[in-house]
C-alpha atoms as a PDB file:
ATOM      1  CA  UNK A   1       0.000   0.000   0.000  1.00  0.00           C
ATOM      2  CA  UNK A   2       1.566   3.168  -1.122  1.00  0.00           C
ATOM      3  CA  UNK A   3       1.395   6.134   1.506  1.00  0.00           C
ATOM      4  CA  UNK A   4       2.432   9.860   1.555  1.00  0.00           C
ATOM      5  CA  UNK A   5       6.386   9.042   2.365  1.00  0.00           C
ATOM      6  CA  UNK A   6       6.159   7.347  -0.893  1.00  0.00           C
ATOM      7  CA  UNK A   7       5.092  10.218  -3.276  1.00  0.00           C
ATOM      8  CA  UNK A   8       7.711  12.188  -1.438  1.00  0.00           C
ATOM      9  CA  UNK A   9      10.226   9.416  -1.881  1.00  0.00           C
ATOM     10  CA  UNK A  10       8.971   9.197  -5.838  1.00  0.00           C
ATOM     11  CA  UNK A  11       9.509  12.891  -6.215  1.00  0.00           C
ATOM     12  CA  UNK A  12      12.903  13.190  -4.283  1.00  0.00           C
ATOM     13  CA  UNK A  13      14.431  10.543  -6.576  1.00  0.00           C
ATOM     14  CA  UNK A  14      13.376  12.654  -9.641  1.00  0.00           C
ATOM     15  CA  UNK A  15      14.521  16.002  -7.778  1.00  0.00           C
ATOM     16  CA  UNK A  16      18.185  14.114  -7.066  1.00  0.00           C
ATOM     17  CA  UNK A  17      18.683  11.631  -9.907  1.00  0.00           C
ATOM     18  CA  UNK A  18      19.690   8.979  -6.501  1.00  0.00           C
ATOM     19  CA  UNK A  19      17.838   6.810  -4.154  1.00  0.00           C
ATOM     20  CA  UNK A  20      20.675   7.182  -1.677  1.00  0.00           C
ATOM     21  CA  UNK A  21      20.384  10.372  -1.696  1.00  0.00           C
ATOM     22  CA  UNK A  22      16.788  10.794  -1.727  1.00  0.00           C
ATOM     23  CA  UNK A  23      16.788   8.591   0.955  1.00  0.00           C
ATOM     24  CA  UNK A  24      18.303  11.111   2.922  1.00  0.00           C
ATOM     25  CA  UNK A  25      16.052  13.687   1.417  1.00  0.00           C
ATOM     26  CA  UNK A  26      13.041  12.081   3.133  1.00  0.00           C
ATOM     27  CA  UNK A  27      14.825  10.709   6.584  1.00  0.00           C
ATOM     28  CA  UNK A  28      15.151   6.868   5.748  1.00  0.00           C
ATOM     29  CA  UNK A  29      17.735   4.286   5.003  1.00  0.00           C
ATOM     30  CA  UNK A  30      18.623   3.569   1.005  1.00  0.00           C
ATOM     31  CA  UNK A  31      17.121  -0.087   1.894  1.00  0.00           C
ATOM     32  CA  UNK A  32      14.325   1.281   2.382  1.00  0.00           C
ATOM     33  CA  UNK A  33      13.662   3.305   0.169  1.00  0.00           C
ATOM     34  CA  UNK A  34      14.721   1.012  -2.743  1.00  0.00           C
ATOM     35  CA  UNK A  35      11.711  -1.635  -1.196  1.00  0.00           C
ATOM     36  CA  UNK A  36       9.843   1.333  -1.105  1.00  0.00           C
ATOM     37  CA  UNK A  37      10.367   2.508  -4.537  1.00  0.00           C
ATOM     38  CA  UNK A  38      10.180  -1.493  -5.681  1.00  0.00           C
ATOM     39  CA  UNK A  39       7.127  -1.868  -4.300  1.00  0.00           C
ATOM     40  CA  UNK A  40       5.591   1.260  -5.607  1.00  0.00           C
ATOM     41  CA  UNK A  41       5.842  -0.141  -8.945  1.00  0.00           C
ATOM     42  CA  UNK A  42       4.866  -3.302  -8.459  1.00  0.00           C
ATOM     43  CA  UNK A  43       1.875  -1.747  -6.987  1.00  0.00           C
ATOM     44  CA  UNK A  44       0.851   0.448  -9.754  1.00  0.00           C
ATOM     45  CA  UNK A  45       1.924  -2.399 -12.371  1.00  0.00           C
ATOM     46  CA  UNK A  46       4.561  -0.069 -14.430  1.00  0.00           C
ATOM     47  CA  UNK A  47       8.198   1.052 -14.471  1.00  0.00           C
ATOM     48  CA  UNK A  48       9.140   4.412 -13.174  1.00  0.00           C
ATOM     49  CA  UNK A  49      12.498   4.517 -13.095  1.00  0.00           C
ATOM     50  CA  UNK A  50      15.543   3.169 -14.798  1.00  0.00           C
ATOM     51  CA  UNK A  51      18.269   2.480 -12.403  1.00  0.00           C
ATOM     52  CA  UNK A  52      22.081   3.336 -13.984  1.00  0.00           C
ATOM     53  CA  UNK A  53      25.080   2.727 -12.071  1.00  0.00           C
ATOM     54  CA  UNK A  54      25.370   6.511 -10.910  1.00  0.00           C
ATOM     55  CA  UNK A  55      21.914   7.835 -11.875  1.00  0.00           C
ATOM     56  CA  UNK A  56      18.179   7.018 -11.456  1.00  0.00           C
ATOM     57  CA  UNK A  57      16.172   8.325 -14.021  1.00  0.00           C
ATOM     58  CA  UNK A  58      12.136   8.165 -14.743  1.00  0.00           C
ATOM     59  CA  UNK A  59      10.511   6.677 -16.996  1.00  0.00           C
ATOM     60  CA  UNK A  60       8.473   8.852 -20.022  1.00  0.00           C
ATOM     61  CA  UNK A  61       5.289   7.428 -17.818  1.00  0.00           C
ATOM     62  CA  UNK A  62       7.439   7.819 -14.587  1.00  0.00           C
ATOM     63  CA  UNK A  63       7.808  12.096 -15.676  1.00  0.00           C
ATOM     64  CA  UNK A  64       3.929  12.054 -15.679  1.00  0.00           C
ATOM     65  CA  UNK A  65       3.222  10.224 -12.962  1.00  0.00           C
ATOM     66  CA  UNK A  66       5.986  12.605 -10.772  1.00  0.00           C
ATOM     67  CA  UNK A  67       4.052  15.848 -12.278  1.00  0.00           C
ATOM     68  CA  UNK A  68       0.595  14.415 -10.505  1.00  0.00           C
ATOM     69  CA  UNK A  69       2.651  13.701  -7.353  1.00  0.00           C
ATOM     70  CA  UNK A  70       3.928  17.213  -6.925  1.00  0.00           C
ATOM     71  CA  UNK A  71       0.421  18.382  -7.730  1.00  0.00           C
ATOM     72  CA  UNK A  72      -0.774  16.225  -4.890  1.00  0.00           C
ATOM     73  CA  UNK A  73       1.933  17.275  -2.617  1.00  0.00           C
ATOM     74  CA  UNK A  74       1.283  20.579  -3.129  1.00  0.00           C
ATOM     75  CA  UNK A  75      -2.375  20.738  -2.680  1.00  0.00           C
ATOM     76  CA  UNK A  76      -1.499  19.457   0.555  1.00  0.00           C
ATOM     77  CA  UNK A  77       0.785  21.914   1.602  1.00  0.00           C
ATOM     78  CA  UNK A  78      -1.744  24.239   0.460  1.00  0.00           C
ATOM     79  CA  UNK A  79      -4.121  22.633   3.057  1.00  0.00           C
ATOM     80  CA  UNK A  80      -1.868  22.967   5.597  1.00  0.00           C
ATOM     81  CA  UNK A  81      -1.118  26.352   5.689  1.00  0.00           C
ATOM     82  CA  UNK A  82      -4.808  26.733   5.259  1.00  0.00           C
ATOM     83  CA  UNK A  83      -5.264  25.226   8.443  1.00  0.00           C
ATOM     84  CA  UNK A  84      -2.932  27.504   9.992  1.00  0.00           C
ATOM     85  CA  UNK A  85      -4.079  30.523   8.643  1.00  0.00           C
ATOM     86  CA  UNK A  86      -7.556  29.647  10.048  1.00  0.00           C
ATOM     87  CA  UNK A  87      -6.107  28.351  13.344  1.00  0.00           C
ATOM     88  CA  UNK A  88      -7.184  31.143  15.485  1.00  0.00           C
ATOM     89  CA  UNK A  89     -10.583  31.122  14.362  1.00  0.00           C
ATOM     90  CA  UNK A  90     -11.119  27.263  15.514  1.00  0.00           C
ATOM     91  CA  UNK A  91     -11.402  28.474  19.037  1.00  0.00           C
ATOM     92  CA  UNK A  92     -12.935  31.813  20.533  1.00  0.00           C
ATOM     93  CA  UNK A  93     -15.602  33.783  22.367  1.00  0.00           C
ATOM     94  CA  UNK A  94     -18.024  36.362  20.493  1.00  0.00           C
ATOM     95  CA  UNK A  95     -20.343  38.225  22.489  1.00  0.00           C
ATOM     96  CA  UNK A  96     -23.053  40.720  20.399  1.00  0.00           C
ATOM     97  CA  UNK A  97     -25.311  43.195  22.315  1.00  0.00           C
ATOM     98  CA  UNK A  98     -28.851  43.034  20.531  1.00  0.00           C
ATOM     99  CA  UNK A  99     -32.094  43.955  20.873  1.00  0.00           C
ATOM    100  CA  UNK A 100     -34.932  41.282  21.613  1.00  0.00           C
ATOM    101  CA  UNK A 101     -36.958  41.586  17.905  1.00  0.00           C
ATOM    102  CA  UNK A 102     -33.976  42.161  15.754  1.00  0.00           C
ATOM    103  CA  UNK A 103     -32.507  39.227  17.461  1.00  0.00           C
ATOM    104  CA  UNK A 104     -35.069  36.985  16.599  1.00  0.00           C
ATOM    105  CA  UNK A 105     -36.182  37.805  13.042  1.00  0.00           C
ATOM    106  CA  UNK A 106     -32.865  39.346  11.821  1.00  0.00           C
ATOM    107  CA  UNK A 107     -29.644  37.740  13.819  1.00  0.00           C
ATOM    108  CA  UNK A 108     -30.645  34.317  15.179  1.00  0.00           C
ATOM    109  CA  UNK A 109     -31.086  32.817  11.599  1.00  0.00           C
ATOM    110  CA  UNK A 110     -27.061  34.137  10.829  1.00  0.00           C
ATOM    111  CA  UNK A 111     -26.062  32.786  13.988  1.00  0.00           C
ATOM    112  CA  UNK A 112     -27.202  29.248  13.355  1.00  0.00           C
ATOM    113  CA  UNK A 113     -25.339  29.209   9.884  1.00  0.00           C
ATOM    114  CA  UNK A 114     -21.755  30.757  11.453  1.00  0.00           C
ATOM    115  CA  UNK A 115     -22.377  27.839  14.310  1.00  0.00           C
ATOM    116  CA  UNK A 116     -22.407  25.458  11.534  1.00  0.00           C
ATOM    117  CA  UNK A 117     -19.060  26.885   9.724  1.00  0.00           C
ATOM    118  CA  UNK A 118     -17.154  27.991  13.084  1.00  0.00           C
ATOM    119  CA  UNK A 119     -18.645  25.540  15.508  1.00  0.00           C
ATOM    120  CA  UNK A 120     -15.570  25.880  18.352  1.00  0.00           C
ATOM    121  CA  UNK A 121     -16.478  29.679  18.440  1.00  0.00           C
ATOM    122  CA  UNK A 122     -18.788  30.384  21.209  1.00  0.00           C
ATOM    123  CA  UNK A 123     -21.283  33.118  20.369  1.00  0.00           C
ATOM    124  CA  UNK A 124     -23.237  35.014  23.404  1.00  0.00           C
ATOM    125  CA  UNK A 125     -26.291  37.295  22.542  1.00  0.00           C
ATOM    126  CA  UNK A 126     -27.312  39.852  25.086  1.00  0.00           C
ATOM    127  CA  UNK A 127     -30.913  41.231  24.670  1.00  0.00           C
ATOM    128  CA  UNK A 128     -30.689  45.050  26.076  1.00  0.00           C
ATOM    129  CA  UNK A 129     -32.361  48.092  24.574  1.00  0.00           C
ATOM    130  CA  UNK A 130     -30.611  50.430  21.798  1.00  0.00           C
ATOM    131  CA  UNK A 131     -29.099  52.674  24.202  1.00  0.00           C
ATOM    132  CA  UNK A 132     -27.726  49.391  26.284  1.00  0.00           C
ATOM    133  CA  UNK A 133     -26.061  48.183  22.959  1.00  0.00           C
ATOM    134  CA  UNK A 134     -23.724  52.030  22.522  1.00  0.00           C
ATOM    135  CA  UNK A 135     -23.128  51.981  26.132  1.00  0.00           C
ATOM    136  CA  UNK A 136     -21.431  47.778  25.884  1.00  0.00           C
ATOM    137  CA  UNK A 137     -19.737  48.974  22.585  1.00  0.00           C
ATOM    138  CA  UNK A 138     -18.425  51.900  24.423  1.00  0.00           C
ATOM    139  CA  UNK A 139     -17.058  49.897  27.012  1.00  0.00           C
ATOM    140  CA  UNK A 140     -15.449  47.446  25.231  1.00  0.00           C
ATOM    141  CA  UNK A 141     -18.055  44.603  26.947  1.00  0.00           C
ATOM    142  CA  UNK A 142     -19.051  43.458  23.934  1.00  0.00           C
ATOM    143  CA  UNK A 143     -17.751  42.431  20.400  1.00  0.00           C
ATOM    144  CA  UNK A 144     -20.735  43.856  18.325  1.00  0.00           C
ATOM    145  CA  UNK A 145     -23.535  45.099  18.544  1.00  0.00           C
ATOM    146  CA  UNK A 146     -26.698  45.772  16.594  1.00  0.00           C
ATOM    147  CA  UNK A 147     -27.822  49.374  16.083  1.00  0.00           C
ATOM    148  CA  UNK A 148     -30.667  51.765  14.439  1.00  0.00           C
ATOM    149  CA  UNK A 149     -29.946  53.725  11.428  1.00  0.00           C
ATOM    150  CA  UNK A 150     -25.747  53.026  11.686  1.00  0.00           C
ATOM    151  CA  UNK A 151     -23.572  56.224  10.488  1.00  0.00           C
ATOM    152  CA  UNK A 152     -21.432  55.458   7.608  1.00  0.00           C
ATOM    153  CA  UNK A 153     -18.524  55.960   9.739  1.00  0.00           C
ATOM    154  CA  UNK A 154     -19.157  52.999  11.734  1.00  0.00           C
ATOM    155  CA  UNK A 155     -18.370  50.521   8.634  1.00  0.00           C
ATOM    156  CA  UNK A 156     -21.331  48.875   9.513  1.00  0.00           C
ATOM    157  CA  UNK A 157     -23.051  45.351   8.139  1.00  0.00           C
ATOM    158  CA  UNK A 158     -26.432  45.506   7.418  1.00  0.00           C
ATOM    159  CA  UNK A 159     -28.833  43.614   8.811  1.00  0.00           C
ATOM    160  CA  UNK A 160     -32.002  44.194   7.240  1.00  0.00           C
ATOM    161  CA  UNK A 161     -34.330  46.831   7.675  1.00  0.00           C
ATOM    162  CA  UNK A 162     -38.535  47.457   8.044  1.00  0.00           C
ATOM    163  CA  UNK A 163     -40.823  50.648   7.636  1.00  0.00           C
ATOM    164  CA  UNK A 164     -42.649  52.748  10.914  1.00  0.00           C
ATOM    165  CA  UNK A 165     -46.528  51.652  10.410  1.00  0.00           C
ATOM    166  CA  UNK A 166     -49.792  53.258  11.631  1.00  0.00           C
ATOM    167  CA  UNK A 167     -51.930  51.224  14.072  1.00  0.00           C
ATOM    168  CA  UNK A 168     -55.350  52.794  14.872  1.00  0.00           C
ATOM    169  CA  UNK A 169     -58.938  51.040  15.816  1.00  0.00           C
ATOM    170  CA  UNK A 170     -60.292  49.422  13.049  1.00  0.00           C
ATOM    171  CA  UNK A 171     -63.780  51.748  13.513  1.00  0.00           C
ATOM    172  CA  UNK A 172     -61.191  54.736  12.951  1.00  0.00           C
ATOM    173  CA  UNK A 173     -62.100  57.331  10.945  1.00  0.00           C
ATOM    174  CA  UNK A 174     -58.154  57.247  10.150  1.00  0.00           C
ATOM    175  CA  UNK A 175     -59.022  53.283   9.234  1.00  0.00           C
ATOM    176  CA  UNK A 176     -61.036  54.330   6.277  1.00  0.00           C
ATOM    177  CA  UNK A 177     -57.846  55.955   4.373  1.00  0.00           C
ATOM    178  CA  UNK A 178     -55.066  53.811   1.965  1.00  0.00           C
ATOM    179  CA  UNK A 179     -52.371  55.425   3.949  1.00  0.00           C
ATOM    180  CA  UNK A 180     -51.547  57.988   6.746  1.00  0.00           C
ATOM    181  CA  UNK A 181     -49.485  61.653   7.066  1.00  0.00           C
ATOM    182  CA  UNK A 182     -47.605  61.115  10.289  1.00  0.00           C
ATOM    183  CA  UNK A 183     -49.128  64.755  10.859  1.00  0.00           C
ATOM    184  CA  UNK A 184     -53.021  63.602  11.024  1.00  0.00           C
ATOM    185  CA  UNK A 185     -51.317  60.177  12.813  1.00  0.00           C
ATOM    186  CA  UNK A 186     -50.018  62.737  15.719  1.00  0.00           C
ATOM    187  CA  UNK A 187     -53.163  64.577  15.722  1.00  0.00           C
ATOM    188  CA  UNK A 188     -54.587  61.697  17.489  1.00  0.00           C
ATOM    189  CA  UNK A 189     -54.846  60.703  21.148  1.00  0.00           C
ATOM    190  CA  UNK A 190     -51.655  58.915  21.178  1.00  0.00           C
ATOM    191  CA  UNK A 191     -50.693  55.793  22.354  1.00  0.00           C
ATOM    192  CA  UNK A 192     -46.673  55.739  22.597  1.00  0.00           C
ATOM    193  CA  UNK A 193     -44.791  52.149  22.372  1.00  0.00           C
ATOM    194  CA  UNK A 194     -40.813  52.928  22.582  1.00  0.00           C
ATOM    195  CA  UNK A 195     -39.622  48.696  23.108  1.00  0.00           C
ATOM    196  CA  UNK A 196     -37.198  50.118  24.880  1.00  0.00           C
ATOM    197  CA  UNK A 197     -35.477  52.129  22.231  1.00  0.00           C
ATOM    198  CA  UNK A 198     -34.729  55.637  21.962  1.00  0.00           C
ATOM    199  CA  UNK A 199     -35.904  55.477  18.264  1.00  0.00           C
ATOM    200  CA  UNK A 200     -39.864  55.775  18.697  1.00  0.00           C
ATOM    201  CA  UNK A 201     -42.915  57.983  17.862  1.00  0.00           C
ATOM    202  CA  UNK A 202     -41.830  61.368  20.059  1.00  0.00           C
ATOM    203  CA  UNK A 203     -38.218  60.918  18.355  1.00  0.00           C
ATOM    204  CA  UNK A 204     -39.368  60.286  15.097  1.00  0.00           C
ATOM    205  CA  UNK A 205     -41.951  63.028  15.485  1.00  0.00           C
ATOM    206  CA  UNK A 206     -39.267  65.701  16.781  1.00  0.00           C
ATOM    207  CA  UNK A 207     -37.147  64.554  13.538  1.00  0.00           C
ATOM    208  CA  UNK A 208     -39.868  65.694  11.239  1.00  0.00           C
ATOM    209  CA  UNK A 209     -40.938  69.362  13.400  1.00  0.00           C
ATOM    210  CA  UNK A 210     -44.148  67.815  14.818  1.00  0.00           C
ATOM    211  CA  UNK A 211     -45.099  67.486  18.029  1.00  0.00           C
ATOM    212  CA  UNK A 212     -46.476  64.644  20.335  1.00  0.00           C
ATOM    213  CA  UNK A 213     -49.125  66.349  21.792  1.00  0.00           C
ATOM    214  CA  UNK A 214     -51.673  63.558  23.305  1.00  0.00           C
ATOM    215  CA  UNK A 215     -49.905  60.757  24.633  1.00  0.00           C
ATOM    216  CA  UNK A 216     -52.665  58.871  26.438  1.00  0.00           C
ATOM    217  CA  UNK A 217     -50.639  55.939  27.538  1.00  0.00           C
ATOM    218  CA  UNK A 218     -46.555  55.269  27.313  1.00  0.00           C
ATOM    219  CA  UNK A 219     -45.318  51.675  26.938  1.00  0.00           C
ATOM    220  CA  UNK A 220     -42.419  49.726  26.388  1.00  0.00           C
ATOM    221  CA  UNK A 221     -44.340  46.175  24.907  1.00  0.00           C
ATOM    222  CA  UNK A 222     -45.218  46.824  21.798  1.00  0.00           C
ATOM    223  CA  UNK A 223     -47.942  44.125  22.025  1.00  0.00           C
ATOM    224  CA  UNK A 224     -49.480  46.280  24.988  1.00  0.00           C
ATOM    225  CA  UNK A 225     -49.685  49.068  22.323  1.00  0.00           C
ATOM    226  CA  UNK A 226     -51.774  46.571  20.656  1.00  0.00           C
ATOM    227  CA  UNK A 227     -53.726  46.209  23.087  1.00  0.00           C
ATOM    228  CA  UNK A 228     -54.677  49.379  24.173  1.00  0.00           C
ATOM    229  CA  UNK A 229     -55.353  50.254  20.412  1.00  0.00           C
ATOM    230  CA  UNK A 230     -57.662  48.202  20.317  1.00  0.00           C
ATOM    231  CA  UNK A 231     -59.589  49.345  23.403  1.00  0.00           C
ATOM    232  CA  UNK A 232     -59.763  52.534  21.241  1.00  0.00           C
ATOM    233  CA  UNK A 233     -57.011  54.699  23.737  1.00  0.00           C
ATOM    234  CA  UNK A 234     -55.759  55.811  20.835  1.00  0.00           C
ATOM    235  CA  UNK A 235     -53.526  55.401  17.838  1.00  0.00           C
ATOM    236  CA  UNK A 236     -49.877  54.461  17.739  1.00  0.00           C
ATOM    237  CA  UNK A 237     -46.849  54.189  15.443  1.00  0.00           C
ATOM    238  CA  UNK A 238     -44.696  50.726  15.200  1.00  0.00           C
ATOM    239  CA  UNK A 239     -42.358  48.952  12.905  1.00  0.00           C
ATOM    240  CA  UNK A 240     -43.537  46.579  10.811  1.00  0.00           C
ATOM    241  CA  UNK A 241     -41.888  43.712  12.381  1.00  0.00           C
ATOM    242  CA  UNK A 242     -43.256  43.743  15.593  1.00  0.00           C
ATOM    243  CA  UNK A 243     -47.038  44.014  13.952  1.00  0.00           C
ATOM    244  CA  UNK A 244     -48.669  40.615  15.782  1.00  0.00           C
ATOM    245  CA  UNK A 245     -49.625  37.330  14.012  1.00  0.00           C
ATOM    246  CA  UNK A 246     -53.308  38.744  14.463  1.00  0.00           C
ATOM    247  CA  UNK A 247     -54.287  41.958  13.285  1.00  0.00           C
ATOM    248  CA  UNK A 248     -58.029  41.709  14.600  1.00  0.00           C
ATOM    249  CA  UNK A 249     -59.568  44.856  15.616  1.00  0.00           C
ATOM    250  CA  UNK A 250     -56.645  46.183  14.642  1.00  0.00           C
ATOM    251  CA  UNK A 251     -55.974  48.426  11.053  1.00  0.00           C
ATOM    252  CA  UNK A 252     -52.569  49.265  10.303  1.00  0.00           C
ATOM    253  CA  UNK A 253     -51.664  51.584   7.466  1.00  0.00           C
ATOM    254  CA  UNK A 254     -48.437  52.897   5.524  1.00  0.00           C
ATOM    255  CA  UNK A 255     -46.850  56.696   5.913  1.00  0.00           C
ATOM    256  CA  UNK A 256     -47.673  58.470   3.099  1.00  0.00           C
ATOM    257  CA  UNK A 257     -44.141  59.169   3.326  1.00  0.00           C
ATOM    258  CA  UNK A 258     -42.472  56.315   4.213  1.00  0.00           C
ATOM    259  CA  UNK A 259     -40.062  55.935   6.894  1.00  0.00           C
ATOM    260  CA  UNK A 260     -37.509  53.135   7.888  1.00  0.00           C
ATOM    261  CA  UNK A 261     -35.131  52.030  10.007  1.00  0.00           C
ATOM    262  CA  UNK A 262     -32.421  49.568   9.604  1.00  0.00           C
ATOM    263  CA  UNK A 263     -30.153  47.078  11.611  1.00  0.00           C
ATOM    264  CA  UNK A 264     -26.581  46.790  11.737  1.00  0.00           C
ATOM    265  CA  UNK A 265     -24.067  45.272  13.157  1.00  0.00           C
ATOM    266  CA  UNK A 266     -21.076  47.565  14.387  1.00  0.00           C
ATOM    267  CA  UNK A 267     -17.715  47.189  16.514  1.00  0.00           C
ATOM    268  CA  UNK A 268     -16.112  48.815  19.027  1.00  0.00           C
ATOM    269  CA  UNK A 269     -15.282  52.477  18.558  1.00  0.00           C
ATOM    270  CA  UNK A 270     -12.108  52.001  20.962  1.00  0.00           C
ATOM    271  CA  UNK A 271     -10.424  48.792  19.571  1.00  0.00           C
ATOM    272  CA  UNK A 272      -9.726  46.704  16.568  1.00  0.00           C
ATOM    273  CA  UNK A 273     -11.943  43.990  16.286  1.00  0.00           C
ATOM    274  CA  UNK A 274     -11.774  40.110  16.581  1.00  0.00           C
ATOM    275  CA  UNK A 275     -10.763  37.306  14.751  1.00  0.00           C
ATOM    276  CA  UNK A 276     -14.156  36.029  15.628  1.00  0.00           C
ATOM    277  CA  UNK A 277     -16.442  39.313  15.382  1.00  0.00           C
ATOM    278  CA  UNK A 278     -14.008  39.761  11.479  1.00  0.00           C
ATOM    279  CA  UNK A 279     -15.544  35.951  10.952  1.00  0.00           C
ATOM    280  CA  UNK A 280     -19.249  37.054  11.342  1.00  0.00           C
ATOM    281  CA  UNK A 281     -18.992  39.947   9.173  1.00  0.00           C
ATOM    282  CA  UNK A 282     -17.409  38.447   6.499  1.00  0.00           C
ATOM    283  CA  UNK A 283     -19.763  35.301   6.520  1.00  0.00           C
ATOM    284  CA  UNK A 284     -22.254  37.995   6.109  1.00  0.00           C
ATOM    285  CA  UNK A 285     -20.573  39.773   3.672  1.00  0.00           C
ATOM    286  CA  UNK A 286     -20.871  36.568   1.298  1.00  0.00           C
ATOM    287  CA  UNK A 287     -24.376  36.464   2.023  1.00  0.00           C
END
């Protein structure tokens, strides 16, 4: 049975013209290696060499069959220092700051396919609010973390992204229209659902010179937005992708001028980042 010390014995003999000295090449004794290189042939049924008293010298099939073993040798080598290369990312903590929604629709998905391709990196997700996730980032407690509306600056890696709905009664006289101003949505008695972000009705509101003038109830569930929507407190403003399964008693409509928001993923402003965190981003790069 031929192994890998042959194929480097085969192409030593052709790189020295001598088994002796090939022999030495590769670390074994010229007896051995002249079995080995016997027993080669005899194995693949042809003559590879032609033995002179001072030289050893291959065959015209020997000089093809040496090309394929340097091929194979070197493919291996290749794969070695492949290996390396990737050594550091075998093993390693990641730890992302998210927030709960985004997590689940957006991140969760990624993180099953990068546990597939780096399975001895261990990933922690911590579910905080937007402002949590720039306070971890700035303290260097975290790898990543996923923010609103990145700035450019930030070299950030997108997400995904969703719109800011209306969500009045469905007996609304709002209800009856194909879409909403946010001006006649902040008109209403208000019912204001932040999820815990800074990013919600009063800020987006403030953004466009309006004002929040009848905020009726403030909560941080979305779905108890929902709920008190529906006991006609009022109307509210939500992104799409925390509408429920169930929309009953419940109409929601588009901005007439739509606005969005979208998720990113973001290092550290104070340090390079990791071999682990640069392995998540460029997984999701490809993708």
């Amino acid at each position: 049975m031929m192994n890998l010390m042959h194929w480097r014995l085969l192409v030593a003999v052709a790189d020295h013209g001598s088994i002796t000295a090939a022999a030495e090449r590769v670390g074994m004794t010229q007896s051995a290696a002249s079995q080995a290189m016997a027993s080669m042939e005899i194995a693949l049924g042809v003559q590879l060499f032609t033995r002179e008293p001072r030289k050893t010298l291959p065959t015209a099939l020997g000089v093809s069959v040496i090309e394929q073993a340097r091929v194979m040798l070197s493919a291996l080598q290749a794969i070695r220092c492949r290996v390396e290369e990737a050594r550091p990312m075998l093993r390693g903590n990641l730890r992302i700051a998210c927030f709960p929604q985004v997590l689940a629709k957006f991140l969760s998905p990624r993180l099953q396919r990068f546990a597939q391709l780096y399975p001895g990196i261990e990933v922690t997700t911590l579910e905080v609010t937007d402002d949590e996730v720039h306070a971890l980032l700035d303290a260097d407690l975290v790898d990543l973390g996923v923010v609103l509306n990145p700035e450019p600056e930030r070299n950030p890696t997108l997400l995904g992204r969703d719109i800011w709905l209306a969500v009045v009664p469905a007996r609304h006289a709002l209800a009856q229209q194909v879409t909403v101003t946010l001006a006649q949505l902040l008109e209403q008695p208000f019912v204001l659902a932040t999820g815990g972000c800074s990013v919600n009705a009063r800020s987006l509101s403030a953004d466009a010179g309006l004002t929040l003038r009848d905020v009726r109830a403030e909560v941080r569930e979305w779905s108890s937005a929902f709920s008190l929507v529906r006991e006609d407190v009022g109307v509210t403003l939500v992104p799409e992708t925390t509408l429920p399964a169930q929309c009953q008693g419940l109409r929601v409509l588009p901005l007439s001028v739509p606005i969005h928001r979208e998720f990113a993923l973001v290092g550290s402003p104070n340090r390079s980042s990791s071999v682990a965190a640069d392995a998540l981003l460029a997984m999701l790069a490809d993708n």
